[in-house]
Structures are given as structure tokens and as C-alpha cells.
C-alpha atoms as a PDB file:
ATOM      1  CA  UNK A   1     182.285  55.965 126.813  1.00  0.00           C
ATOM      2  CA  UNK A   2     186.087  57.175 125.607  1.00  0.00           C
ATOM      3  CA  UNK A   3     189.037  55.143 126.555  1.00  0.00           C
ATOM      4  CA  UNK A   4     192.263  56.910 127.903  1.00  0.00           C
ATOM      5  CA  UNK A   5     194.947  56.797 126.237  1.00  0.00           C
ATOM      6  CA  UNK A   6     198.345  55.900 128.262  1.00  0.00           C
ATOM      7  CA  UNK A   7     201.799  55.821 126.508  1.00  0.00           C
ATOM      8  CA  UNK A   8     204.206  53.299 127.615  1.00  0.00           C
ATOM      9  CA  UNK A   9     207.899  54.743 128.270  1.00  0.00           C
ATOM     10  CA  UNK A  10     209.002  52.345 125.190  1.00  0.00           C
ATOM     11  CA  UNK A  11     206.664  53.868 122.950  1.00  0.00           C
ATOM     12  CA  UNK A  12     208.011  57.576 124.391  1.00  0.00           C
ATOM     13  CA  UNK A  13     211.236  56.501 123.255  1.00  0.00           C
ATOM     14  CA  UNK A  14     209.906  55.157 119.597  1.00  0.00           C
ATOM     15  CA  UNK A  15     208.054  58.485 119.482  1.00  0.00           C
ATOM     16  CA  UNK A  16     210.983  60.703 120.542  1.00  0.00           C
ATOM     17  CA  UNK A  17     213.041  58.581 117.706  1.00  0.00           C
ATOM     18  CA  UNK A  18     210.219  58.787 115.097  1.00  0.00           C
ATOM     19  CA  UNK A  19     210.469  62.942 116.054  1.00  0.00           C
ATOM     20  CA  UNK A  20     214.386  63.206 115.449  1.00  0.00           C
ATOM     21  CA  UNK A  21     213.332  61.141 111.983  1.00  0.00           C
ATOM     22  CA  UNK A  22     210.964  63.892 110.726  1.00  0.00           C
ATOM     23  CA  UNK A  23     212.915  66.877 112.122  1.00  0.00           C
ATOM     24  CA  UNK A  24     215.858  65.242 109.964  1.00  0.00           C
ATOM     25  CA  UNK A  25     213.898  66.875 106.878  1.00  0.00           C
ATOM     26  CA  UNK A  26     212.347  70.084 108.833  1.00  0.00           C
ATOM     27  CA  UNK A  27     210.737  70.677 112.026  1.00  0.00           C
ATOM     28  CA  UNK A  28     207.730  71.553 110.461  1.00  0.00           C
ATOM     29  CA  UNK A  29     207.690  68.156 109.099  1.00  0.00           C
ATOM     30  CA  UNK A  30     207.671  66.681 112.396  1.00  0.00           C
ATOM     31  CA  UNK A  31     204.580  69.122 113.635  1.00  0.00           C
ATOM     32  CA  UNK A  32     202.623  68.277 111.208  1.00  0.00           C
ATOM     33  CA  UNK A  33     203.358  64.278 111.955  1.00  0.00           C
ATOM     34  CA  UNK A  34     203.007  65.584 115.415  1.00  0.00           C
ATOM     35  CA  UNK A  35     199.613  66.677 115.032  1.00  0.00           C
ATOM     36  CA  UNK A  36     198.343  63.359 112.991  1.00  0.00           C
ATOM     37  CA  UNK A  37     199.748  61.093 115.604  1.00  0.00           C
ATOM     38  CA  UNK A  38     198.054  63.184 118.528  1.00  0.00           C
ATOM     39  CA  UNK A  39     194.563  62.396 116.346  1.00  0.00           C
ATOM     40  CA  UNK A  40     195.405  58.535 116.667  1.00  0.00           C
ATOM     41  CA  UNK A  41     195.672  59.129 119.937  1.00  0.00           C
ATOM     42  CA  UNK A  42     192.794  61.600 120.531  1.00  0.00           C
ATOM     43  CA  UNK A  43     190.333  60.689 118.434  1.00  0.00           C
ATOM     44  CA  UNK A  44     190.428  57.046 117.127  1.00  0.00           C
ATOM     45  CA  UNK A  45     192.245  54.699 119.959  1.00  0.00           C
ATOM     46  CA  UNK A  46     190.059  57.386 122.460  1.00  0.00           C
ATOM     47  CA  UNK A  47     186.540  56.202 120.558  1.00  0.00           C
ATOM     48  CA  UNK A  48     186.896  53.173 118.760  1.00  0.00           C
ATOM     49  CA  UNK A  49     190.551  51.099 119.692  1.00  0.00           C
ATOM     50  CA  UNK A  50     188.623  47.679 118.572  1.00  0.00           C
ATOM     51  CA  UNK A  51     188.254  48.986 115.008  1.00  0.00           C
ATOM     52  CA  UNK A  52     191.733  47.318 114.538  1.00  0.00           C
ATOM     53  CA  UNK A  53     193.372  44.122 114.181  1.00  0.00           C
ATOM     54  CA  UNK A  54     195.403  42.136 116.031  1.00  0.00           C
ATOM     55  CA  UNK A  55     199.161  42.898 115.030  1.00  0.00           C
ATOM     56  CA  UNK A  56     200.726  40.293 112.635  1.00  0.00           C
ATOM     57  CA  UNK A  57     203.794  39.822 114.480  1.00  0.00           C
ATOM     58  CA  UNK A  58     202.213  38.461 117.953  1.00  0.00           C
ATOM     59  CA  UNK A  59     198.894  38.231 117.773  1.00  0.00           C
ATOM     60  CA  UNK A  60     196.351  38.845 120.900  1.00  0.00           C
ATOM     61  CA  UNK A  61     196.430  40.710 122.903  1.00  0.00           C
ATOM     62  CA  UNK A  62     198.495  42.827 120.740  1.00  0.00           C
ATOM     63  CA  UNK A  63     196.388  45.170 117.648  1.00  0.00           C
ATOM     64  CA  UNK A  64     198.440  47.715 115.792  1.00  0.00           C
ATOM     65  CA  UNK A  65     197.793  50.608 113.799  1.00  0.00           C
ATOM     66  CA  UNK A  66     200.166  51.589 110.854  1.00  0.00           C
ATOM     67  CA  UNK A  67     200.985  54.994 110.929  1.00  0.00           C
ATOM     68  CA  UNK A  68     202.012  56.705 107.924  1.00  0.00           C
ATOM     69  CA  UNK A  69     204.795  59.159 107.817  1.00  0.00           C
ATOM     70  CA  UNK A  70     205.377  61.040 104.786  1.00  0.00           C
ATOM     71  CA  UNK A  71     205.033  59.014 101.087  1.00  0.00           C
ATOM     72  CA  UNK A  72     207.348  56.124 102.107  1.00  0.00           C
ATOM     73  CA  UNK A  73     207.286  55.349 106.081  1.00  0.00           C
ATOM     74  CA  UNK A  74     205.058  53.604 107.760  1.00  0.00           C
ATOM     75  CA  UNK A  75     205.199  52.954 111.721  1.00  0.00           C
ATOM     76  CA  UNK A  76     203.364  50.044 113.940  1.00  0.00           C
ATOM     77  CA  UNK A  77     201.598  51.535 116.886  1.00  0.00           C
ATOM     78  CA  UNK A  78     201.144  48.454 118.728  1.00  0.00           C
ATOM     79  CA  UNK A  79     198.548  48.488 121.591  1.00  0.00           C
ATOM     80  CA  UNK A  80     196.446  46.662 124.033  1.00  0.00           C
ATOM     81  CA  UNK A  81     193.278  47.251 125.338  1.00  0.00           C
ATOM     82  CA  UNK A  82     192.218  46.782 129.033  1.00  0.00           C
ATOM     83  CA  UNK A  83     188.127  46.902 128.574  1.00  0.00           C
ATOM     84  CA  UNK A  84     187.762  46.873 132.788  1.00  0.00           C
ATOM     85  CA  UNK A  85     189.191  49.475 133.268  1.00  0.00           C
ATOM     86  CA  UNK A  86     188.806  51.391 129.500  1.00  0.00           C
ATOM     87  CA  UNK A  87     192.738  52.372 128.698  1.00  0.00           C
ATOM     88  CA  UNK A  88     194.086  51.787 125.668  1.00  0.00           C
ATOM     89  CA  UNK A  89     198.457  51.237 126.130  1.00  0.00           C
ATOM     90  CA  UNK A  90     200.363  52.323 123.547  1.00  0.00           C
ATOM     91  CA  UNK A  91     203.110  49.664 123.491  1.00  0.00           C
ATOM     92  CA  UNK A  92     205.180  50.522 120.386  1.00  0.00           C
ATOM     93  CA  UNK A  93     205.536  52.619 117.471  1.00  0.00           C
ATOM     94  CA  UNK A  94     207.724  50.880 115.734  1.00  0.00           C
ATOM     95  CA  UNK A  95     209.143  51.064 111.909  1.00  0.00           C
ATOM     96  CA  UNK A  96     207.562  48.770 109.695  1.00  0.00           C
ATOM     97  CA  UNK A  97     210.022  48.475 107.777  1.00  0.00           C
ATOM     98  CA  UNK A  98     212.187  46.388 110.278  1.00  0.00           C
ATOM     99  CA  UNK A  99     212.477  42.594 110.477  1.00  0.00           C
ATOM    100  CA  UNK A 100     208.962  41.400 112.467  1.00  0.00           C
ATOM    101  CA  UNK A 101     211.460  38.868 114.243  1.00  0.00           C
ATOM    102  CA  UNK A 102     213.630  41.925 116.516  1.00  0.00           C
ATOM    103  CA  UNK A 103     209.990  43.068 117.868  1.00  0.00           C
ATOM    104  CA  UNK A 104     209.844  43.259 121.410  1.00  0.00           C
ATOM    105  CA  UNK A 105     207.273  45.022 123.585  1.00  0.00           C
END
């Protein structure tokens, strides 16, 4: 049975950000990054959202899936899963490369 997959407005915002990133270099850039992130979505957190751990940073409830843009980016999605009612929320997708200690959900 496939989860749904609901975006939080926070992670709209990291997503519109992480867009402006990639269109920095070209727009194709961003829809090809565009496309992988919609197969997170789609495909993986849609089938199989437990095949993840629980992010670093916080723990349970929280897992996270790092995101690779380009050869040097990476990006947290962070996520919960309700099992009742079989969503996946997409919390964050936040830069990896910023100090664990300023995340906030």
C-alpha cells in the first residue's frame, strides 16, 4: 500500500530556495534536480519511507534523506511518518552543510 506524500509549507520554502540555488547555474540545472527530487517523492518516500534512518540531528520521530545536488551539495529531507493514516511529511530540505545546532522543523 503507497504512502502520500504531503509537503510542509517550510519544506516549500527550502524547496523554492534549493530551486533559486540550481537556477543560479542554469535552469536546466534546476529541472533536472527538479525531476530527481520529484522521484524521492514519487517513488521511494511513496513505497518504502522506513528504508531510512532516523535524522542525526533529532532523532525519532524525525528520518532524513540526503539529497544530492550536483558534485558538492547535499540537502536533508527530513520527514516523519504517520503509519495510521499512511502520509509521509516532508518537514525540511535543508543544506547539509549548515551547523546541525540552527535546525528547526
Amino acid at each position: 500500500m503507497l504512502f502520500r506524500v504531503d509537503i510542509t509549507e517550510r519544506a516549500q520554502l527550502d524547496i523554492d530556495n534549493l530551486a533559486r540555488y540550481c537556477r543560479s547555474f542554469t535552469p536546466a540545472f534546476w529541472e533536472e534536480q527538479e525531476a530527481r527530487l520529484a522521484r524521492v517523492f514519487e517513488t521511494w518516500f511513496a513505497t518504502s519511507p522506513h528504508t531510512w534512518n532516523f535524522f542525526f540531528v533529532t532523532g525519532a520521530p524525525y528520518r532524513a534523506y540526503l539529497f544530492e545536488v550536483g558534485d558538492r551539495t547535499k540537502f536533508w529531507i527530513v520527514y516523519t511518518i504517520d503509519e495510521e493514516r499512511r502520509i509521509v511529511n516532508v518537514l525540511r530540505v535543508w543544506n547539509a552543510a549548515r551547523d546541525p545546532s540552527e535546525f528547526q522543523t
